[in-house]
Protein backbone atom coordinates (compact mmCIF):
# COMPACT_ATOMS: atom_id res chain seq x y z
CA UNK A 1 27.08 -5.08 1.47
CA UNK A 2 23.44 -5.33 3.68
CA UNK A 3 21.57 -4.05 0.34
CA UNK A 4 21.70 -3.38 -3.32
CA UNK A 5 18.64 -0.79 -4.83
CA UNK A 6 17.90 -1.54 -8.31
CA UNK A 7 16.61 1.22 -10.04
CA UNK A 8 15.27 0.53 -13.54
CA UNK A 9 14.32 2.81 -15.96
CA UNK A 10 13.43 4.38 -19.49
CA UNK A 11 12.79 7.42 -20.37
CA UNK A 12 12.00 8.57 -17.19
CA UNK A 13 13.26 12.25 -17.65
CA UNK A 14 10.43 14.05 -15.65
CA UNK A 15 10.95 11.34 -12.87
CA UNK A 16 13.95 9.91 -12.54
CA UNK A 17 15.68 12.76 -10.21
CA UNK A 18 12.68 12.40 -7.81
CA UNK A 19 13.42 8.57 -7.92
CA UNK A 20 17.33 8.83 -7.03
CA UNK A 21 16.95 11.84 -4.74
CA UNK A 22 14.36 9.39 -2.57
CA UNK A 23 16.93 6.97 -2.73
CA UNK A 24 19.67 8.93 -1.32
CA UNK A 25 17.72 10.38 1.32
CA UNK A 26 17.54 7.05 3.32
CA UNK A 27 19.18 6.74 6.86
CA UNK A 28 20.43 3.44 7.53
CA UNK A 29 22.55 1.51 10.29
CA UNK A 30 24.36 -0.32 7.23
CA UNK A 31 26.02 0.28 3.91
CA UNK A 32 23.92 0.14 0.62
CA UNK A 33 24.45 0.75 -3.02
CA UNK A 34 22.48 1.83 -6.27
CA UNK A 35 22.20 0.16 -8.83
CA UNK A 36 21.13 2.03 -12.13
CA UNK A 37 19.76 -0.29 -14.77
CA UNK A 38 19.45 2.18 -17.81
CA UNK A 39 17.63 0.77 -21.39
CA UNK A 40 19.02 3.59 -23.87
CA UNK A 41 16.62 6.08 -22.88
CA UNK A 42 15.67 8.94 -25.64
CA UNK A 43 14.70 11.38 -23.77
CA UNK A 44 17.51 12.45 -21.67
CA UNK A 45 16.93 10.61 -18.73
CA UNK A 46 20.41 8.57 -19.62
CA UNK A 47 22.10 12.30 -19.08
CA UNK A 48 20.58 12.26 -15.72
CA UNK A 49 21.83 8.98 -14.07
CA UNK A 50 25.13 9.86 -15.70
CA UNK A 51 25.33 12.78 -13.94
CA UNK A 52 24.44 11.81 -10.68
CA UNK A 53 26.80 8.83 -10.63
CA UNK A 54 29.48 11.66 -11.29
CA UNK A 55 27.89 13.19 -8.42
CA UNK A 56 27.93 10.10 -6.47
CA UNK A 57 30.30 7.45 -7.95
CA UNK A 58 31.40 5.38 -4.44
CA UNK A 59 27.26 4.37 -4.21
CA UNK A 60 25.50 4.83 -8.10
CA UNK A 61 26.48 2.08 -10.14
CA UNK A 62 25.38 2.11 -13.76
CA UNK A 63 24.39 -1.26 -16.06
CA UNK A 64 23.53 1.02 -19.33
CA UNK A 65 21.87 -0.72 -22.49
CA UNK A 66 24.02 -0.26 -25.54
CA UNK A 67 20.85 -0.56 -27.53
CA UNK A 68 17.21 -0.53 -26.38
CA UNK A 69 16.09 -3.78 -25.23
CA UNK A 70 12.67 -3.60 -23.87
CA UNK A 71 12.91 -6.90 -22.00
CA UNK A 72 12.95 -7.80 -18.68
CA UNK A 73 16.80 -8.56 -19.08
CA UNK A 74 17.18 -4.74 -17.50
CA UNK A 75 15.68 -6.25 -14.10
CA UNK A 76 18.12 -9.60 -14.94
CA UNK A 77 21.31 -7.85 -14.85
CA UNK A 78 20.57 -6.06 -12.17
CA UNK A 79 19.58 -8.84 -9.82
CA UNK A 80 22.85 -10.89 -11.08
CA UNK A 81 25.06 -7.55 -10.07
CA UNK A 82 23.75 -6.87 -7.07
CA UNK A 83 25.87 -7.53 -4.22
CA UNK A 84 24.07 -6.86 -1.33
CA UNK A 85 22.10 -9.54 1.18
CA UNK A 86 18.75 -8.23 0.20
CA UNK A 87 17.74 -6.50 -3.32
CA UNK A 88 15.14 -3.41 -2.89
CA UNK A 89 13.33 -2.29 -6.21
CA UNK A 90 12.39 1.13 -7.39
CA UNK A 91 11.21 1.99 -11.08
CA UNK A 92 12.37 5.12 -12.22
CA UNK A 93 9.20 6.78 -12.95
CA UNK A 94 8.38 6.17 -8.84
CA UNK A 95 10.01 7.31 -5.41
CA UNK A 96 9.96 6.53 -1.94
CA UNK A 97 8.28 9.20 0.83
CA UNK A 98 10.02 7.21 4.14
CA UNK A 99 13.84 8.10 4.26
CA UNK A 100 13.47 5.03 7.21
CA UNK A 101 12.07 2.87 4.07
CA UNK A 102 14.80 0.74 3.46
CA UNK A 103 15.76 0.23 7.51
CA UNK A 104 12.48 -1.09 8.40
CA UNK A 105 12.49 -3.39 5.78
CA UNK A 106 16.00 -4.61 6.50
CA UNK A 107 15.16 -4.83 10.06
CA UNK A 108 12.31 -7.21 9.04
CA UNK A 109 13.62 -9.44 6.82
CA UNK A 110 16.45 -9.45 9.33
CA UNK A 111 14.04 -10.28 12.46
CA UNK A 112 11.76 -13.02 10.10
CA UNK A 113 14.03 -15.60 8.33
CA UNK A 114 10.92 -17.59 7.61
CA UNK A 115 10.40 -14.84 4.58
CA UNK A 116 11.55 -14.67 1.27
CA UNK A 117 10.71 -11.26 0.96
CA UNK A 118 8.76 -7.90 2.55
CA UNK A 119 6.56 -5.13 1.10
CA UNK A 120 4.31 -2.29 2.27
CA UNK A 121 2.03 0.14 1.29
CA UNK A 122 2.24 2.44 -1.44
CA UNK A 123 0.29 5.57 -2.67
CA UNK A 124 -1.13 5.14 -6.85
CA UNK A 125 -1.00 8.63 -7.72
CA UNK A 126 -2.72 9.53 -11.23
CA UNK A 127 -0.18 11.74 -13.03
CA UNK A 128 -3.06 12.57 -16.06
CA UNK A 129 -5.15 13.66 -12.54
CA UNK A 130 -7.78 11.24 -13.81
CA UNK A 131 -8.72 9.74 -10.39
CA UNK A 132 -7.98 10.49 -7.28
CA UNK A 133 -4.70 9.34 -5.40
CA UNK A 134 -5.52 5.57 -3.68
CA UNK A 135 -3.50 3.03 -2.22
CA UNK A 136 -2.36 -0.14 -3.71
CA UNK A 137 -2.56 -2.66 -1.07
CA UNK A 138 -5.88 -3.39 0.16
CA UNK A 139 -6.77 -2.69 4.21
CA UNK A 140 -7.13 -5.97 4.82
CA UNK A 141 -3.69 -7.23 3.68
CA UNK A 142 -2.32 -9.96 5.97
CA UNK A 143 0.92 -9.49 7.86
CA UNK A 144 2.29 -13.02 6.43
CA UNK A 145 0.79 -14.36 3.11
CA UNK A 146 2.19 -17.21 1.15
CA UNK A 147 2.93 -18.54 -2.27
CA UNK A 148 -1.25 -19.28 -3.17
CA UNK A 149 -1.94 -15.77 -2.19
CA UNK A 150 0.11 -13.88 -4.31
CA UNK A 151 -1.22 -16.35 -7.03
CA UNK A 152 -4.40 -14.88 -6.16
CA UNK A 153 -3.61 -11.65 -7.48
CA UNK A 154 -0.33 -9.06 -7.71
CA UNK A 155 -0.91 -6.70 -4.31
CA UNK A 156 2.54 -5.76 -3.91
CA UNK A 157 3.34 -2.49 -5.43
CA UNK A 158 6.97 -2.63 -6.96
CA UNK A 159 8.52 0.15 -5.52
CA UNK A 160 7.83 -2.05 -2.05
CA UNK A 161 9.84 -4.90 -3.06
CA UNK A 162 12.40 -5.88 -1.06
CA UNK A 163 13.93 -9.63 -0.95
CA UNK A 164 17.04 -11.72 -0.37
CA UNK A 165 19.46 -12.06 -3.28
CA UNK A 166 20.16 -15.46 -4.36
CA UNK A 167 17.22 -17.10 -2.30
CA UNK A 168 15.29 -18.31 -5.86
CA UNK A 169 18.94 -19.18 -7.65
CA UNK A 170 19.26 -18.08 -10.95
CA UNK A 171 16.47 -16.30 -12.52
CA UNK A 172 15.19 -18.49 -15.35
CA UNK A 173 15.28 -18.09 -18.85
CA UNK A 174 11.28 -17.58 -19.62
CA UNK A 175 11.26 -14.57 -17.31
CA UNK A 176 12.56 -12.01 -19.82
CA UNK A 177 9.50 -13.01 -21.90
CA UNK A 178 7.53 -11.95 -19.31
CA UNK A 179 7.75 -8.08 -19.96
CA UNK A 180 5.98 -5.74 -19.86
CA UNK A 181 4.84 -7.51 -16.09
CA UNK A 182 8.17 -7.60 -14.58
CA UNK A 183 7.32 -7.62 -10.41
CA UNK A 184 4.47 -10.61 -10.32
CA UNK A 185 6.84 -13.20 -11.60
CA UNK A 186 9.46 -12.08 -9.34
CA UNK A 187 7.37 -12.03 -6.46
CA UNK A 188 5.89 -16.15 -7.10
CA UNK A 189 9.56 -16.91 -7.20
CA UNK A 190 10.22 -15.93 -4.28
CA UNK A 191 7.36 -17.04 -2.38
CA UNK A 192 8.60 -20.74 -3.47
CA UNK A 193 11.00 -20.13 -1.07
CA UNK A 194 9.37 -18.88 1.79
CA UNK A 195 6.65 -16.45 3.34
CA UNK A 196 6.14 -12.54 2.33
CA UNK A 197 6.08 -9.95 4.84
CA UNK A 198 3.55 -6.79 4.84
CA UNK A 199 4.63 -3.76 7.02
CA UNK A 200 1.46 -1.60 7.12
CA UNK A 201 2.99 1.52 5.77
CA UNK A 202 2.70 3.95 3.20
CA UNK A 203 6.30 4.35 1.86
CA UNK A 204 6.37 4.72 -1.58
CA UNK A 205 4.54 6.16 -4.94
CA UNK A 206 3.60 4.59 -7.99
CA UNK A 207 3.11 6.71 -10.38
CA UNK A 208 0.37 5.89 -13.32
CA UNK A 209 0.49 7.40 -16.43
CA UNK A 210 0.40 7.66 -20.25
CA UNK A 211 4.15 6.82 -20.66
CA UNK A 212 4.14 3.90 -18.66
CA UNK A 213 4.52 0.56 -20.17
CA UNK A 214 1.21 -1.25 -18.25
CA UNK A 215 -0.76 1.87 -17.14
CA UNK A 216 -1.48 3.03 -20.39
CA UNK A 217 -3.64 -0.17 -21.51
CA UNK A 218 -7.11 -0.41 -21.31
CA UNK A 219 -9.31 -2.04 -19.18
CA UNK A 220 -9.85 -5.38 -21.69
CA UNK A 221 -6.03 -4.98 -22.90
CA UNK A 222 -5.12 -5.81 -19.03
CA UNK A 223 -7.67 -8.54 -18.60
CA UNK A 224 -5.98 -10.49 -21.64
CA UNK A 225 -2.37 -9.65 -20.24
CA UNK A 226 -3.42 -11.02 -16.86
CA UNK A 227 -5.01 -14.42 -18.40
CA UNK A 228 -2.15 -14.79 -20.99
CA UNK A 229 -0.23 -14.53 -17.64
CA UNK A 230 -1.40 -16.62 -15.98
CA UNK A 231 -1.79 -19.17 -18.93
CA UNK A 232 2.38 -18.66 -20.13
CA UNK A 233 3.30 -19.01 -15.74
CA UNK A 234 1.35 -22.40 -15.76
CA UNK A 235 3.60 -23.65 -19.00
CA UNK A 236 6.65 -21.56 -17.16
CA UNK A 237 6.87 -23.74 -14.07
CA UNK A 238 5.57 -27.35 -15.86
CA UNK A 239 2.19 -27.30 -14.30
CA UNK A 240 3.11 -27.71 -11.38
CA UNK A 241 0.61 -25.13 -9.43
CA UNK A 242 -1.79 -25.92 -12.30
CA UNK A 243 -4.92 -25.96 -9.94
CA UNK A 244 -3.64 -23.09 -8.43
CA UNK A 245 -3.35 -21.19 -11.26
CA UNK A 246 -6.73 -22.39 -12.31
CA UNK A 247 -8.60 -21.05 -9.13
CA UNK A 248 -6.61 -17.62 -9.67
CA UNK A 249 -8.44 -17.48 -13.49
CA UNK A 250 -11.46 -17.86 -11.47
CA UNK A 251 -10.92 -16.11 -9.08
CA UNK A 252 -9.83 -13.18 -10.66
CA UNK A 253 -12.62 -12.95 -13.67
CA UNK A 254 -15.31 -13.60 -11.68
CA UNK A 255 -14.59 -10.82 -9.53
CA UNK A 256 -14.29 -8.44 -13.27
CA UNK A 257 -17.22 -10.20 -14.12
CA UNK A 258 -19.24 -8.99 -10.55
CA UNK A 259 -17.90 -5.05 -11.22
CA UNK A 260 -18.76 -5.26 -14.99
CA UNK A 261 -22.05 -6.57 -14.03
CA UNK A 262 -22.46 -3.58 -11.16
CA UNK A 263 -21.51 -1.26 -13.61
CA UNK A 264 -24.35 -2.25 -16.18
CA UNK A 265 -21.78 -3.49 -18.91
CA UNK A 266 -23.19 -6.92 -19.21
CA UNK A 267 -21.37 -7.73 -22.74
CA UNK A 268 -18.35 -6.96 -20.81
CA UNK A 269 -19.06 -9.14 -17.63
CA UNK A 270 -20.37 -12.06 -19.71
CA UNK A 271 -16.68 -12.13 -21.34
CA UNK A 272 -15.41 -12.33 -18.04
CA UNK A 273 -17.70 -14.69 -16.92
CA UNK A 274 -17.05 -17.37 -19.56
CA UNK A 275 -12.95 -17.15 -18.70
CA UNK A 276 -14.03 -17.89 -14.97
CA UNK A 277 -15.33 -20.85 -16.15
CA UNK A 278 -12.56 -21.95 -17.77
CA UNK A 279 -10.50 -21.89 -15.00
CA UNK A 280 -11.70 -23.70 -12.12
CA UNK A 281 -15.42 -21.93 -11.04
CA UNK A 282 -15.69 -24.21 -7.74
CA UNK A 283 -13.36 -23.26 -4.91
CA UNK A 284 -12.87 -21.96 -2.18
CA UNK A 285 -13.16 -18.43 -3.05
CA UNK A 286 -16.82 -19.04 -5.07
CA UNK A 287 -19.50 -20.66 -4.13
CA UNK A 288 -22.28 -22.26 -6.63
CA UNK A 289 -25.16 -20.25 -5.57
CA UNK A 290 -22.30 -17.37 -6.22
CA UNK A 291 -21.68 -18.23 -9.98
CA UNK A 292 -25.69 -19.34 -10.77
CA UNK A 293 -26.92 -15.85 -9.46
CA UNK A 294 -24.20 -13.71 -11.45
CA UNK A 295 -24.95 -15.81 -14.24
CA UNK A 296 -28.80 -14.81 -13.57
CA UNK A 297 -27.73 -11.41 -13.46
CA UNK A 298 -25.77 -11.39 -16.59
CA UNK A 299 -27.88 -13.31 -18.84
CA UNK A 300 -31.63 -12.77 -17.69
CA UNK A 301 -33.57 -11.16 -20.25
CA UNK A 302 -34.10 -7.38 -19.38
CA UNK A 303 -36.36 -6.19 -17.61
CA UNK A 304 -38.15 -3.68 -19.47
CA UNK A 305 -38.55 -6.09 -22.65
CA UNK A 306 -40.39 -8.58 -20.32
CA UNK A 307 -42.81 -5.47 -19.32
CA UNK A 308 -43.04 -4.55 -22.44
CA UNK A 309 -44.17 -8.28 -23.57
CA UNK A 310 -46.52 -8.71 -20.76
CA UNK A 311 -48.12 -5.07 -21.96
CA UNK A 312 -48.42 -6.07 -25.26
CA UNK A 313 -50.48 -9.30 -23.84
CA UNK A 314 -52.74 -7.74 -22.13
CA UNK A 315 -53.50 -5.31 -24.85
CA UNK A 316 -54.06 -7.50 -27.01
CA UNK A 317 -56.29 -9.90 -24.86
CA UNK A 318 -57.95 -6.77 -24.19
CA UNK A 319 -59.02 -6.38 -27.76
């Protein structure tokens, strides 16, 4: 078996057919099968993925939850029955637009041994219609990145995944914890092992909405996931990338702490601000005249008090 697609989902009922039906559609050289990883949906969308593995049972398997478990453990037993050379994801709420998806990415992990895995491009389409559709991956994404750069930040889209099975051994015990982020970790464990691939394509959609388990938090709610991330990945693998993981912090609030800032929501970027200093403020991605003039910009008094002051001087001088 060349490939194994892991589909995971919960209650995906509105999505799920569009999810399997993109799929199916795929033309491939090889043989591939689909994998169904099912958490005792309540909505119906168990109904679904029983029906089309009637429809289809020589290439749907299904690994059904007898209870729900919320827990990354639907993404483990998956990746442990999957028997094909290289493991594709696809959440159920999302679908692929290439039916040559799953080729090209064979044909590149197949042509570039020195990577662990492969992703492209993928279209974030607002289901709430709250902002326009945008892509994921930023235009300039590198061709090869490595294991700091997806430290840096997440920019793979999951419905792009695509690595070899086996190639990080078995998936450790802390990674069920990780949920609700189930891609990120995934993704650092496989870059221990070797490079990751970008095709410059849009393939895929994720869908963001309301029913989503990340989508739906706020702004704030994902700047503590991402820290509390970051922080439980640094205990995960012993410290070991500790300086790496402290540049990321920087890195990463600094950058909130520059669009807060643009935005006019200085309370906002001053939180930011003071977890980018926690981390590690001096690297290669900041510079010192970079952190002293956002801190000027965050923390100088405003503007129109200090008119108002100097007014009030004058006046009074005046008198």
């Amino acid at each position: 078996m060349k490939l194994s697609v892991l589909v995971m989902t919960y209650n995906h009922i509105n999505f799920i057919r569009q999810a399997l039906d993109s799929a199916l559609m795929q033309k491939t050289d090889f043989d591939f099968e689909i994998l169904i990883s099912e958490d005792c949906s309540a909505d119906g969308t168990r109904e679904v993925v029983l029906d089309y593995h009637r429809q289809c049972p020589e290439k749907i398997r299904l690994l059904l939850s007898e209870q729900n478990i919320h827990s990354n453990q639907v993404v483990i037993r998956g990746i442990e029955a999957a028997q094909g050379e290289y493991i594709a994801l696809l959440d159920g709420d999302d679908y692929w637009t290439s039916p040559q998806k799953l080729q090209k990415q064979v044909d590149y992990l197949d042509q570039h041994p020195e990577c662990a895995m492969c992703f492209h491009n993928a279209l974030v389409v607002s289901e709430e219609g709250k902002k326009d559709p945008w892509l994921w991956t930023p235009p300039n994404q590198k061709e090869i990145s490595t294991l700091e750069d997806i430290w840096m930040g997440n920019f793979i889209a999951t419905c792009s995944t695509m690595f070899r099975n086996h190639v990080t051994g078995q998936i450790p015990d802390w990674y069920i914890t990780m949920f609700p982020i189930t891609d990120w970790p995934l993704h650092i464990l496989n870059a221990e092992r070797g490079h990751i691939g970008y095709i410059n394509e849009v393939m895929g959609v994720y869908r963001y909405h309301s029913a989503g388990f990340y989508s739906p938090l706020s702004e704030a709610e994902k700047l503590e996931e991402t820290l509390k991330f970051y922080k439980v990945m640094n205990h995960n693998l012993d410290f070991k990338y500790d300086r790496l993981i402290n540049i990321a912090i920087s890195k990463y609030f600094f950058e909130w702490a520059e669009e807060y800032a643009s935005r006019g929501d200085m309370v906002s970027g001053r939180v930011s601000f003071k977890n980018c200093l926690r981390g590690r403020p001096l690297n290669p991605h900041i510079s010192l005249k970079q952190i002293l003039l956002l801190a000027l910009r965050l923390y100088k008094p405003p503007l129109l008090s200090f008119s108002r002051f100097h007014a009030g001087t004058k006046t009074n001088n005046a008198s």
